[in-house]
PDB file of N, CA and C in Angstrom:
ATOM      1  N   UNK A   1     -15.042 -18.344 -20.644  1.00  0.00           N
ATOM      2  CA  UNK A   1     -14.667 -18.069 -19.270  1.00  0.00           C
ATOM      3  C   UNK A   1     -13.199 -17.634 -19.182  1.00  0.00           C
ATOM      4  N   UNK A   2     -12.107 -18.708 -19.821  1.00  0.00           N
ATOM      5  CA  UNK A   2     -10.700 -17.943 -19.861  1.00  0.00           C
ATOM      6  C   UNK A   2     -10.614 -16.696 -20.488  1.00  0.00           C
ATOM      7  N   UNK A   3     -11.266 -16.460 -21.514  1.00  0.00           N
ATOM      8  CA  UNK A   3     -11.098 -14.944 -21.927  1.00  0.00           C
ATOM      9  C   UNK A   3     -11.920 -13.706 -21.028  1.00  0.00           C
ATOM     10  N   UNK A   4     -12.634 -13.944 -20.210  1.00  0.00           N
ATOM     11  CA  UNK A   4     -13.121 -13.010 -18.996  1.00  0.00           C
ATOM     12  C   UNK A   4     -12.138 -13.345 -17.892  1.00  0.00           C
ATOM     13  N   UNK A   5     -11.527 -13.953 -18.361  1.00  0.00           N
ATOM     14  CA  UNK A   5     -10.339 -14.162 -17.538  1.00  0.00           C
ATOM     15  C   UNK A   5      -9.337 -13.470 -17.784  1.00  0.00           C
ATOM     16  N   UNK A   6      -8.701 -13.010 -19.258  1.00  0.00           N
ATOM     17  CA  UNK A   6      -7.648 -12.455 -19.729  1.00  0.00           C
ATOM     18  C   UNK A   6      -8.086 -10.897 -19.597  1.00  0.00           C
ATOM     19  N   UNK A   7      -9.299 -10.904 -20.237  1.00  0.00           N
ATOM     20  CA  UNK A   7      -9.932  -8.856 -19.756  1.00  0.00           C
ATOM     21  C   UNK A   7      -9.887  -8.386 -18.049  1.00  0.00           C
ATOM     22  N   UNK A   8      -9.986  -9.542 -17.117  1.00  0.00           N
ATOM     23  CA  UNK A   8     -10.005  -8.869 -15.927  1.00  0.00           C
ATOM     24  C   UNK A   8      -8.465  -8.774 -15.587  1.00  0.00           C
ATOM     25  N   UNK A   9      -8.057  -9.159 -15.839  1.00  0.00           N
ATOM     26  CA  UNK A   9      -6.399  -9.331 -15.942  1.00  0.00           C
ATOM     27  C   UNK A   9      -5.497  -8.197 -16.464  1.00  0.00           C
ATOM     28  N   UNK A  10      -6.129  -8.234 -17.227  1.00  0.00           N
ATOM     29  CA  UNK A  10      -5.725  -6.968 -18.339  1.00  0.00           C
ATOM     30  C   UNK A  10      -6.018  -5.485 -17.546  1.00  0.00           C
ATOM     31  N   UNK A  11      -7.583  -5.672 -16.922  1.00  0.00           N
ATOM     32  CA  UNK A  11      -7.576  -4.362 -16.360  1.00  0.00           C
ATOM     33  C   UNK A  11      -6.729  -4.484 -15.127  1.00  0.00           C
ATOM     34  N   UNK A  12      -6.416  -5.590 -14.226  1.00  0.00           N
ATOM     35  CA  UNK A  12      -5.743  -5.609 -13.128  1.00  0.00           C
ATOM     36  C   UNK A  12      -4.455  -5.337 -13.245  1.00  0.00           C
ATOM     37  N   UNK A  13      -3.534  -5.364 -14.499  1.00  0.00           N
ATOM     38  CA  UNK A  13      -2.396  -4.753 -14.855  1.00  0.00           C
ATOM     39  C   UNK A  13      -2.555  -4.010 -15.148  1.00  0.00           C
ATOM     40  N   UNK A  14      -3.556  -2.606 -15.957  1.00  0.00           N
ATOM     41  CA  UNK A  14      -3.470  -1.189 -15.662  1.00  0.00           C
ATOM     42  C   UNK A  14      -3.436  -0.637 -14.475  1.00  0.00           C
ATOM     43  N   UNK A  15      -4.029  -1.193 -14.211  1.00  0.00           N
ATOM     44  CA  UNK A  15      -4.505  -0.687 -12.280  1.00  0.00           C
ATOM     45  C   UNK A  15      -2.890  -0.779 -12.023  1.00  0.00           C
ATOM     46  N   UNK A  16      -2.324  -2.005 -12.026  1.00  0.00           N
ATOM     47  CA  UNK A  16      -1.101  -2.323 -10.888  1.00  0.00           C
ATOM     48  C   UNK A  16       0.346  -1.471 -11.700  1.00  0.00           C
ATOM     49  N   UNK A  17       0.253  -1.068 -13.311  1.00  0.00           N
ATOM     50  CA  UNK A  17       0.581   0.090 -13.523  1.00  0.00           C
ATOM     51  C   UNK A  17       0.761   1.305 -13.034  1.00  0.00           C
ATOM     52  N   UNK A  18      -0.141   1.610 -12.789  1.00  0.00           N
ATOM     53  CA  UNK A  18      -0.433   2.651 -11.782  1.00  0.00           C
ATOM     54  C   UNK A  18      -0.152   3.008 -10.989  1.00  0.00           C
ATOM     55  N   UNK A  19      -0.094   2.215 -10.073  1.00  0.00           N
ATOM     56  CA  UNK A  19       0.313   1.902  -8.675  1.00  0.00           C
ATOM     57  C   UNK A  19       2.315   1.609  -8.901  1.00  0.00           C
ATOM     58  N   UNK A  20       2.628   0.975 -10.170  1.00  0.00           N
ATOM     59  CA  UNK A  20       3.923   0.866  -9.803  1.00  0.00           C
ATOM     60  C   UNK A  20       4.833   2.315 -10.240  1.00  0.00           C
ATOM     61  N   UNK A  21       3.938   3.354 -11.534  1.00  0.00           N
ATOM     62  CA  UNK A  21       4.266   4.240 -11.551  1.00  0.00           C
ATOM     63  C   UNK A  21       4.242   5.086 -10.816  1.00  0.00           C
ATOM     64  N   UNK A  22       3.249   5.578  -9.783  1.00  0.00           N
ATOM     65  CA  UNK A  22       3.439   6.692  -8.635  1.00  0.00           C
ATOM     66  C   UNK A  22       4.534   6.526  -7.609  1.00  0.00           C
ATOM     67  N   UNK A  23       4.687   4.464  -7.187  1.00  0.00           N
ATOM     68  CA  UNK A  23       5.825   4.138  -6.179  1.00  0.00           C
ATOM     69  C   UNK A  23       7.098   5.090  -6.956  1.00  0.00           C
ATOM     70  N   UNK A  24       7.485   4.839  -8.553  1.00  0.00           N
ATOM     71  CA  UNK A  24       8.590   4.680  -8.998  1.00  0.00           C
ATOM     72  C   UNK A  24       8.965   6.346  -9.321  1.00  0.00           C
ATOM     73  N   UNK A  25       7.855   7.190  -9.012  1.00  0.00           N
ATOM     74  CA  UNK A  25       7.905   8.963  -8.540  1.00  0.00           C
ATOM     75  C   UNK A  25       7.464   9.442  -7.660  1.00  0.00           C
ATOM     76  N   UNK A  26       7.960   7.929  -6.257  1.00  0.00           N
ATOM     77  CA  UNK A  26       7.871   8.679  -5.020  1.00  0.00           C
ATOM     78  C   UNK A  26       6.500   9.197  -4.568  1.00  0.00           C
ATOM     79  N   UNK A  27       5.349   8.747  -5.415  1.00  0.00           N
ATOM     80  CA  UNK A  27       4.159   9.220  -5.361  1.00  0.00           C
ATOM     81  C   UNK A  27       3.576   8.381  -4.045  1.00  0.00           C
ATOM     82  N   UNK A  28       2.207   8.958  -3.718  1.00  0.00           N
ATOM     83  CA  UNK A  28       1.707   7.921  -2.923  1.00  0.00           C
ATOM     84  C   UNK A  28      -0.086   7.669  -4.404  1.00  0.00           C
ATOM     85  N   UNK A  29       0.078   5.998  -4.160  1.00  0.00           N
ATOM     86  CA  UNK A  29      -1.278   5.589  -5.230  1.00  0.00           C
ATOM     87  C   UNK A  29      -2.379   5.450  -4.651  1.00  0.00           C
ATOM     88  N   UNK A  30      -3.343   5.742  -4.847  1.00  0.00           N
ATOM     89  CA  UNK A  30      -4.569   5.931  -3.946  1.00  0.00           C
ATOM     90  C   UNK A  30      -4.961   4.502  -3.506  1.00  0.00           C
ATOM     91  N   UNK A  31      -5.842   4.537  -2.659  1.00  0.00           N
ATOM     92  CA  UNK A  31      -5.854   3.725  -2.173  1.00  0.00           C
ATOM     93  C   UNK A  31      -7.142   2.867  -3.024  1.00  0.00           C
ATOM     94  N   UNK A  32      -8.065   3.488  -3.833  1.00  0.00           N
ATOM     95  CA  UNK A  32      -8.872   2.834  -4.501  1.00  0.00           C
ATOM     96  C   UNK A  32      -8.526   2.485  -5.773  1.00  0.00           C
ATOM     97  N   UNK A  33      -7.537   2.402  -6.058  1.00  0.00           N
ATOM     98  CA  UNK A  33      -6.559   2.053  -6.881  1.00  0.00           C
ATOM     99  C   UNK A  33      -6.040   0.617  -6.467  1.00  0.00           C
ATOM    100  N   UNK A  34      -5.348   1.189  -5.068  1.00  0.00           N
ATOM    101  CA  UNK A  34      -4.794  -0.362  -4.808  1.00  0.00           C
ATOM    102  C   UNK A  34      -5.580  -1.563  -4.898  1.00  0.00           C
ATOM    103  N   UNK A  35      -7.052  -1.103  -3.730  1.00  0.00           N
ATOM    104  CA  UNK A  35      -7.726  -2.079  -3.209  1.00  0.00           C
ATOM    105  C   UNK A  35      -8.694  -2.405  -5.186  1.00  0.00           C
ATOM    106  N   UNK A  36      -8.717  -1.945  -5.847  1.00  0.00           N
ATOM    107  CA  UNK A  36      -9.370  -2.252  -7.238  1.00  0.00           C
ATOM    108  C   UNK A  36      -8.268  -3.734  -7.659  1.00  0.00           C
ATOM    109  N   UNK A  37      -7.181  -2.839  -7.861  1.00  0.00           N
ATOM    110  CA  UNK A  37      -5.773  -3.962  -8.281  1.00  0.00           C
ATOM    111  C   UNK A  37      -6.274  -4.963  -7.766  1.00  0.00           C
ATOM    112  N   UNK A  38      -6.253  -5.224  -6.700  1.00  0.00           N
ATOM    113  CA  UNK A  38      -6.016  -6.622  -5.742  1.00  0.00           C
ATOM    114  C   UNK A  38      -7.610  -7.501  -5.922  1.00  0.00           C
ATOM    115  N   UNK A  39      -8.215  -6.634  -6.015  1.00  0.00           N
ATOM    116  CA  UNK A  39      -9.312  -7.052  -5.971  1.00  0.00           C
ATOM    117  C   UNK A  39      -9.966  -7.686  -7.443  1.00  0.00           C
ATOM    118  N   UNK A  40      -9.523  -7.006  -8.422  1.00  0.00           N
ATOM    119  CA  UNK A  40      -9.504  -7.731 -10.223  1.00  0.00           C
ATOM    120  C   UNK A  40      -8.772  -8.821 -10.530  1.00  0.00           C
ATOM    121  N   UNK A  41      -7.795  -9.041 -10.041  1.00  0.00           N
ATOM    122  CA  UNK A  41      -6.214  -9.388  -9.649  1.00  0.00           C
ATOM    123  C   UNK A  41      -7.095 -11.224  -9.163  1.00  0.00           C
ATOM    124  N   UNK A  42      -7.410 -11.025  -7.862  1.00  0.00           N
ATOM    125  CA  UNK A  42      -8.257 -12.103  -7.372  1.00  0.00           C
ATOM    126  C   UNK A  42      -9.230 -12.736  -8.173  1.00  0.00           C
ATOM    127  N   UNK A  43     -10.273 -12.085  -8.506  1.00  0.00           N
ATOM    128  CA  UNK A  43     -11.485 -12.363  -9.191  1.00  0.00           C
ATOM    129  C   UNK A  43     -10.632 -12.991 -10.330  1.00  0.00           C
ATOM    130  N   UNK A  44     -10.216 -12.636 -11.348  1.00  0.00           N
ATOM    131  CA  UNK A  44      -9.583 -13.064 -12.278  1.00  0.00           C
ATOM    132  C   UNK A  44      -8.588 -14.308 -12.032  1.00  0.00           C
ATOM    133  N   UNK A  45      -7.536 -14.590 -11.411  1.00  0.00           N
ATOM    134  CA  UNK A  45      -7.473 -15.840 -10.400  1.00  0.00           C
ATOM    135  C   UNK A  45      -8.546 -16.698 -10.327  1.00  0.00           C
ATOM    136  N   UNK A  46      -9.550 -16.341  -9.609  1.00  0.00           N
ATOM    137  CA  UNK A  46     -10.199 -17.321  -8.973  1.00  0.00           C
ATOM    138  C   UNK A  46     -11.109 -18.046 -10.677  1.00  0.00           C
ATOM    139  N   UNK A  47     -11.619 -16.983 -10.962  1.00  0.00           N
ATOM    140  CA  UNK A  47     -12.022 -17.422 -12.156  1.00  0.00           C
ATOM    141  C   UNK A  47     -11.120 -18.479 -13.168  1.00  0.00           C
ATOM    142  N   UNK A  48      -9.785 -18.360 -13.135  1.00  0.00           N
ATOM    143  CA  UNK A  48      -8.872 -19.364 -14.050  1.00  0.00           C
ATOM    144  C   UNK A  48      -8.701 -20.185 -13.129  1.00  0.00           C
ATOM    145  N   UNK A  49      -9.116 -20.365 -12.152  1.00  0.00           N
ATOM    146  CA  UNK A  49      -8.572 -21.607 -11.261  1.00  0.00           C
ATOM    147  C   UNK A  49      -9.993 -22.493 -11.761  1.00  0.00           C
ATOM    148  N   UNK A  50     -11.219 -21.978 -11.289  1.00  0.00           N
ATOM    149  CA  UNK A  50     -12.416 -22.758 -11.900  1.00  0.00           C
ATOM    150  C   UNK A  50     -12.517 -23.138 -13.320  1.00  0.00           C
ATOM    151  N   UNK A  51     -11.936 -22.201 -14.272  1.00  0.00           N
ATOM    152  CA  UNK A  51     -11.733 -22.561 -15.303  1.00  0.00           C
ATOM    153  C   UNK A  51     -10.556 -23.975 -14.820  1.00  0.00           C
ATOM    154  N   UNK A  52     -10.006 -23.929 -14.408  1.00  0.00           N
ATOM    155  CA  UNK A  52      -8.557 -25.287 -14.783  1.00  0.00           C
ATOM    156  C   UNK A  52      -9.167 -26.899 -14.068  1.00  0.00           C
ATOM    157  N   UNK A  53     -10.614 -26.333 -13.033  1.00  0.00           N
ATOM    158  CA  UNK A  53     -10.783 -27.029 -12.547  1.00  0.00           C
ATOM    159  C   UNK A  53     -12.012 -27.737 -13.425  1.00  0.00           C
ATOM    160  N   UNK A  54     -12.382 -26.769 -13.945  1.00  0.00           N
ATOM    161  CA  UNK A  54     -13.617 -27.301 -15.099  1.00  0.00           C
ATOM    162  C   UNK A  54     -12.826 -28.573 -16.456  1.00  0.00           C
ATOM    163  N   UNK A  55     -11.417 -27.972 -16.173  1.00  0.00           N
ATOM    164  CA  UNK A  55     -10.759 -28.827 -17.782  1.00  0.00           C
ATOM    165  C   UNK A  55      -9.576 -29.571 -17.251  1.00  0.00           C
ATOM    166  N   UNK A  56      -9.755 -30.125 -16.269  1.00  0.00           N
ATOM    167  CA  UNK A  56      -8.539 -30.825 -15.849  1.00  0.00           C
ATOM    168  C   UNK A  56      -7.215 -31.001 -16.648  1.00  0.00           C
ATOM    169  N   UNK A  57      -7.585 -31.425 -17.570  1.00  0.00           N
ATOM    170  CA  UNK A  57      -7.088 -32.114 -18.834  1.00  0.00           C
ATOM    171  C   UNK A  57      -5.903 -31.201 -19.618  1.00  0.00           C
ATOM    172  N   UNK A  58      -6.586 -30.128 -19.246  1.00  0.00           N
ATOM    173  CA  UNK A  58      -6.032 -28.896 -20.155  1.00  0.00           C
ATOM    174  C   UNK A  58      -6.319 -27.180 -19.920  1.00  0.00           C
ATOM    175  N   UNK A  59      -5.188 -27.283 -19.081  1.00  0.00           N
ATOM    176  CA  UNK A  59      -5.716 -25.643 -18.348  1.00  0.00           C
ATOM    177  C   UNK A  59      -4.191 -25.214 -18.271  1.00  0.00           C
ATOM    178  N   UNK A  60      -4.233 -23.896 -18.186  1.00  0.00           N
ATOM    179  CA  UNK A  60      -2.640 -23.658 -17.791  1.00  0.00           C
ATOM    180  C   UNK A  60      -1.743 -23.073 -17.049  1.00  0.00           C
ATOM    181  N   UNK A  61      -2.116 -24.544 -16.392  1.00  0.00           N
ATOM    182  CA  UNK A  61      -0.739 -24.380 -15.318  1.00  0.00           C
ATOM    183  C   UNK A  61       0.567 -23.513 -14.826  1.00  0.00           C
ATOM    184  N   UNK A  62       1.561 -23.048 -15.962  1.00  0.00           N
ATOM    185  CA  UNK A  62       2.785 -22.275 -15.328  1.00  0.00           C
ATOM    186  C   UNK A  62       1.866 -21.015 -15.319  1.00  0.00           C
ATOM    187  N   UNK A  63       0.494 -20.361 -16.175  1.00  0.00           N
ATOM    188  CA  UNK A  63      -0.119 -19.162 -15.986  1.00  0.00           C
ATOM    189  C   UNK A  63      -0.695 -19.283 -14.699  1.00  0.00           C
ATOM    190  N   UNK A  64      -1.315 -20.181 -14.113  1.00  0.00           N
ATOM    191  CA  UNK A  64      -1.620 -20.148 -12.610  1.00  0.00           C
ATOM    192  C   UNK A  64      -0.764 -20.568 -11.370  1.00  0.00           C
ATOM    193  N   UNK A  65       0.538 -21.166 -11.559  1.00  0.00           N
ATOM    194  CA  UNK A  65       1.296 -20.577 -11.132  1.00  0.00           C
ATOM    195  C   UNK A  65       2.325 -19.693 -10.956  1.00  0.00           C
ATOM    196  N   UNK A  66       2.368 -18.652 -11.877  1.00  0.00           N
ATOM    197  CA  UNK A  66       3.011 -17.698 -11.655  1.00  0.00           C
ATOM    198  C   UNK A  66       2.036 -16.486 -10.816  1.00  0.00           C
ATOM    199  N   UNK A  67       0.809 -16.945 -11.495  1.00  0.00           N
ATOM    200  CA  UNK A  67      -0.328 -15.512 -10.854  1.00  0.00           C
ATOM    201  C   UNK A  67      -0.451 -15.976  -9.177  1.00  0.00           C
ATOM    202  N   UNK A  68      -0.248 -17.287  -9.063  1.00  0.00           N
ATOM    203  CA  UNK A  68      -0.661 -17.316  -7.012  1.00  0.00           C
ATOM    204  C   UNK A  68       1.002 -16.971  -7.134  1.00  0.00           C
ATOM    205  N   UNK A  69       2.147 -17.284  -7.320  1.00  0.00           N
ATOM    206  CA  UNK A  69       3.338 -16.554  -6.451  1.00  0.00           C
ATOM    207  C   UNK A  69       3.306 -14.835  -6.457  1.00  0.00           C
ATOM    208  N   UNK A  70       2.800 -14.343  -8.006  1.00  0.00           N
ATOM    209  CA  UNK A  70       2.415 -13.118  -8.487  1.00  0.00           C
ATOM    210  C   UNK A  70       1.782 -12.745  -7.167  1.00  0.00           C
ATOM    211  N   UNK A  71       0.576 -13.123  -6.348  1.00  0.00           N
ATOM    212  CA  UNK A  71      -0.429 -12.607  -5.735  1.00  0.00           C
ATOM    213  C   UNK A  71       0.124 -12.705  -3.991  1.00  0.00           C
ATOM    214  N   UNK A  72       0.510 -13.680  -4.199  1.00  0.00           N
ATOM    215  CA  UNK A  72       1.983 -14.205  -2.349  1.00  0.00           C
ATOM    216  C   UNK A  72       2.550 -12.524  -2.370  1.00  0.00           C
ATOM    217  N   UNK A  73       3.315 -12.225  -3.190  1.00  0.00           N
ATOM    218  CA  UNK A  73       3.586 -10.848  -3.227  1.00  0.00           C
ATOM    219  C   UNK A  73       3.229  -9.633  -3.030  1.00  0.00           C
ATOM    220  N   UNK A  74       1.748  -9.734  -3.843  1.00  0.00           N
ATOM    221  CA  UNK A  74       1.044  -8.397  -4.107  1.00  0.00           C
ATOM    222  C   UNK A  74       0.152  -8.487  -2.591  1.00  0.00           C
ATOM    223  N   UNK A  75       0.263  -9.253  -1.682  1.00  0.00           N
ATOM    224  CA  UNK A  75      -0.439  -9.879  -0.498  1.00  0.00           C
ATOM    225  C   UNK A  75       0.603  -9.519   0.859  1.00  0.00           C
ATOM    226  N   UNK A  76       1.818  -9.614   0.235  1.00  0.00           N
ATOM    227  CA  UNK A  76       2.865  -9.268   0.844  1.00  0.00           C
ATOM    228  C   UNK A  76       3.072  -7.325   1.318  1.00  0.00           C
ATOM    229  N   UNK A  77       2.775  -7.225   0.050  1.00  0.00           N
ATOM    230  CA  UNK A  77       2.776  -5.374  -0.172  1.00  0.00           C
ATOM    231  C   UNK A  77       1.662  -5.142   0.450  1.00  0.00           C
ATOM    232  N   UNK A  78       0.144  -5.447   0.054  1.00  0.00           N
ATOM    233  CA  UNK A  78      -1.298  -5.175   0.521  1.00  0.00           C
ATOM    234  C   UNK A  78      -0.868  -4.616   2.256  1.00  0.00           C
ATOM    235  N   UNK A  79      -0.211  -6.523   2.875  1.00  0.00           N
ATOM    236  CA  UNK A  79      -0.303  -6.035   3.753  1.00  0.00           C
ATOM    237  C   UNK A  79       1.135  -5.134   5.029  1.00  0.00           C
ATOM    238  N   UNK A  80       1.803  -5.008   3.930  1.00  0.00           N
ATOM    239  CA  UNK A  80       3.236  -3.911   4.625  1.00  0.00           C
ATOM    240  C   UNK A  80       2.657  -2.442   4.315  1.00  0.00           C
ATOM    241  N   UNK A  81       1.454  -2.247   3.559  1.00  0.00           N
ATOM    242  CA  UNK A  81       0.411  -0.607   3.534  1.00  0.00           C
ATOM    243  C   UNK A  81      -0.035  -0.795   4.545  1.00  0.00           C
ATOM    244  N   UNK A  82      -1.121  -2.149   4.736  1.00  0.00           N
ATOM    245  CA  UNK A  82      -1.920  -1.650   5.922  1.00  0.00           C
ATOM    246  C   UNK A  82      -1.130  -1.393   6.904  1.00  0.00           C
ATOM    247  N   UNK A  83       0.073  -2.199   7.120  1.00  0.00           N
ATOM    248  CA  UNK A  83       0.507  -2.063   8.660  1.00  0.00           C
ATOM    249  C   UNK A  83       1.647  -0.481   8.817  1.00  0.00           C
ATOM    250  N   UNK A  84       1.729   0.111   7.683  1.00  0.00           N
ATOM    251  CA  UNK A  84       2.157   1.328   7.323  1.00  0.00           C
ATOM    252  C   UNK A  84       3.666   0.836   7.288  1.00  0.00           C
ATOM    253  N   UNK A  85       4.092  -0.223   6.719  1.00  0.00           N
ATOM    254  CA  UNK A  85       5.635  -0.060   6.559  1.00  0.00           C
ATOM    255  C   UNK A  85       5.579  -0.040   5.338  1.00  0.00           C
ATOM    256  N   UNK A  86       7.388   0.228   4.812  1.00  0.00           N
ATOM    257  CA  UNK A  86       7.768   0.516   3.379  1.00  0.00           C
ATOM    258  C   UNK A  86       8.037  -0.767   2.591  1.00  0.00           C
ATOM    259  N   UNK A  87       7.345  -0.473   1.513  1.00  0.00           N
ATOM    260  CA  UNK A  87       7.579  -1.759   0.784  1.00  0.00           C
ATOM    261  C   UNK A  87       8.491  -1.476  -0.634  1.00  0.00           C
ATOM    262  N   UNK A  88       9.543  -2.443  -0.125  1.00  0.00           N
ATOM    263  CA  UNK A  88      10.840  -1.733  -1.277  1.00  0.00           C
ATOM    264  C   UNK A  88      10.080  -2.319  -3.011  1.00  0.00           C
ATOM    265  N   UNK A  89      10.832  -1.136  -3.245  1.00  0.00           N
ATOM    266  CA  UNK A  89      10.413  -1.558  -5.295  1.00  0.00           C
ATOM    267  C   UNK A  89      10.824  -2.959  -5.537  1.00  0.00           C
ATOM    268  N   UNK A  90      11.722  -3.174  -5.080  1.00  0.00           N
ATOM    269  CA  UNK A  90      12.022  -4.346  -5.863  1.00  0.00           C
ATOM    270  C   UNK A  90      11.156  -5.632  -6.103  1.00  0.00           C
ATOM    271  N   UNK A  91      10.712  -5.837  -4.769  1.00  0.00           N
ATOM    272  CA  UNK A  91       9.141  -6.792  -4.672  1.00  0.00           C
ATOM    273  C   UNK A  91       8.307  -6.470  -5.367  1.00  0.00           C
ATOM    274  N   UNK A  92       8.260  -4.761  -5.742  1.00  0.00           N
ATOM    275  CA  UNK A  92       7.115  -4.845  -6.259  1.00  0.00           C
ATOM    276  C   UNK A  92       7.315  -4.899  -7.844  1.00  0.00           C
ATOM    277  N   UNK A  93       8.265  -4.932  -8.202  1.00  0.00           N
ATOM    278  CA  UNK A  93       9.178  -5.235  -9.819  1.00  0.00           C
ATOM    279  C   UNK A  93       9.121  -6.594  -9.823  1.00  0.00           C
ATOM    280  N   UNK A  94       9.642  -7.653  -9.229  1.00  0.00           N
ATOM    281  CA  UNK A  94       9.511  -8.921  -8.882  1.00  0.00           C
ATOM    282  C   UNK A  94       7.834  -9.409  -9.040  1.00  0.00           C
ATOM    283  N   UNK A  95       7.389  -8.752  -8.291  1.00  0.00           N
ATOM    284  CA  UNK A  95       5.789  -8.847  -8.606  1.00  0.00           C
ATOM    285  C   UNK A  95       5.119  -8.320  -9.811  1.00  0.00           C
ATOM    286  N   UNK A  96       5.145  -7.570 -10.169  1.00  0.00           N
ATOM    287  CA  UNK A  96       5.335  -7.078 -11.508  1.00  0.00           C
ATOM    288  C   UNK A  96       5.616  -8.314 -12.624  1.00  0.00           C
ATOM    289  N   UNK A  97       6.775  -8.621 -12.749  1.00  0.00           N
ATOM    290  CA  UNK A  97       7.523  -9.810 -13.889  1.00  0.00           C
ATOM    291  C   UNK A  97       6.700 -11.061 -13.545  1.00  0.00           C
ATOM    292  N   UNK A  98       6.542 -11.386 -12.488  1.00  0.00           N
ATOM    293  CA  UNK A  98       5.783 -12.520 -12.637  1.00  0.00           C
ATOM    294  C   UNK A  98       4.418 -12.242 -13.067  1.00  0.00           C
ATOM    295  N   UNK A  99       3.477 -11.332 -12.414  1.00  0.00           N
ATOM    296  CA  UNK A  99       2.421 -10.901 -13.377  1.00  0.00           C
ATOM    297  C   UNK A  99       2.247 -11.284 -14.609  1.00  0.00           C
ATOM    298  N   UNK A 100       3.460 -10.107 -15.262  1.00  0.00           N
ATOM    299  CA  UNK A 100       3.889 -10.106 -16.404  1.00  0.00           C
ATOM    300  C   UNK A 100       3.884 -11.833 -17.097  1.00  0.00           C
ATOM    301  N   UNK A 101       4.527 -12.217 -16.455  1.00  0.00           N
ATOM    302  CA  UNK A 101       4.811 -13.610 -17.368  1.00  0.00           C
ATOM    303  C   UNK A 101       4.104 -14.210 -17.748  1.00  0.00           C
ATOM    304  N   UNK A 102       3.084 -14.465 -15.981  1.00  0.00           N
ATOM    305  CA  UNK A 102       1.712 -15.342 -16.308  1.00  0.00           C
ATOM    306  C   UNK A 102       0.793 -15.029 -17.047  1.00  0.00           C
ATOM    307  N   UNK A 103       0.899 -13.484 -17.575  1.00  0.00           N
ATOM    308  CA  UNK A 103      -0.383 -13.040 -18.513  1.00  0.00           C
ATOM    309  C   UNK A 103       0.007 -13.511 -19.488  1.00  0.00           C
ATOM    310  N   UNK A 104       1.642 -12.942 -19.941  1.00  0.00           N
ATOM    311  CA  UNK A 104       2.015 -14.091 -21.296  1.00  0.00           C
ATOM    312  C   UNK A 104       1.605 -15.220 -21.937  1.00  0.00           C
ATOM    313  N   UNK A 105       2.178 -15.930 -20.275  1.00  0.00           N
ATOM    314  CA  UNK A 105       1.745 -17.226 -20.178  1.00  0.00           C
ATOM    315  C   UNK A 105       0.371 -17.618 -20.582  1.00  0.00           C
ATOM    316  N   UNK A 106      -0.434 -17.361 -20.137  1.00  0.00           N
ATOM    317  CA  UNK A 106      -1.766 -17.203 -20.537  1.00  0.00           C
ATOM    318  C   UNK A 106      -2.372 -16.665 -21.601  1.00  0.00           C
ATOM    319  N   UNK A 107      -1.814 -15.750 -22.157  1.00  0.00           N
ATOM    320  CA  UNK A 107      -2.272 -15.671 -23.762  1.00  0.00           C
ATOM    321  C   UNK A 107      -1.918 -16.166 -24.432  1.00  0.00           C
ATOM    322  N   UNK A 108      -0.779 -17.136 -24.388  1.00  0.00           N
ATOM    323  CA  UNK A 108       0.230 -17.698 -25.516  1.00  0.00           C
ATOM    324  C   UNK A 108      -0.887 -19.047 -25.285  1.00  0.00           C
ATOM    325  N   UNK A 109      -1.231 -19.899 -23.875  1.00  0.00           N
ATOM    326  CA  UNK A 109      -2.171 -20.858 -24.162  1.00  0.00           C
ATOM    327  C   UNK A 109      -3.165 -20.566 -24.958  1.00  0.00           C
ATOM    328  N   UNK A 110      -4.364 -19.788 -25.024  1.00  0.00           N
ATOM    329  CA  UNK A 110      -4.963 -19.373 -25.209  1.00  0.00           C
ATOM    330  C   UNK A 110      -5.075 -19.091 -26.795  1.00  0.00           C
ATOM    331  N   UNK A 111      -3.814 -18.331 -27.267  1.00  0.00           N
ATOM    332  CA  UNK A 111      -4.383 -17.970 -28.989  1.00  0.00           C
ATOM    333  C   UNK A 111      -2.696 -18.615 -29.291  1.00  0.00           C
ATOM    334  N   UNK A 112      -2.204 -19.555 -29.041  1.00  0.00           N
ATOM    335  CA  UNK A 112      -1.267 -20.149 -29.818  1.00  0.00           C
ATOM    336  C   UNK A 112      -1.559 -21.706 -30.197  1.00  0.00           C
TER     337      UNK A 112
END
């Protein structure tokens, strides 16, 4: 289950790739792009949360919390599109690194 956890993850950081490369050339990222991101992004979440809840004992923690502050963010942006305001890079770099970390985070539990 954690490792269908790390592949949806994995694709939810290409996706959010994507999306941070078109912001970072002024591009606009499609929108089935975004709503994919957010939406792998979740599933994958929700899935390591049931996973942590299945192993009390031994699940990992700083990887699930970095991915819900990770997601406070990407929830933050979701909704400054819908409402059509600008959402500065930096949140979304900020969002980004924590991503980033918790996947770390999460593979280093996982195969270390």
């Amino acid at each position: 289950m954690i490792h269908v956890s790390i592949l949806i993850f994995a694709i939810s950081a290409i996706l959010g790739l994507t999306i941070l490369i078109k912001w970072l050339t002024k591009k606009t990222a499609s929108k089935k792009v975004i709503y994919s991101h957010g939406i792998t992004a979740a599933i994958a979440l929700i899935i390591l949360i049931v996973y942590a809840v299945q192993h009390p004992n031994d699940f990992p923690k700083a990887s699930i919390i970095l991915f819900i502050i990770a997601a406070l963010g990407g929830s933050y942006m979701f909704t400054n599109d819908l409402n059509g305001k600008y959402n500065p890079i930096v949140v979304a770099i900020v969002h980004a690194i924590l991503a980033v970390a918790g996947f770390i985070t999460l593979i280093g539990f996982v195969f270390l």
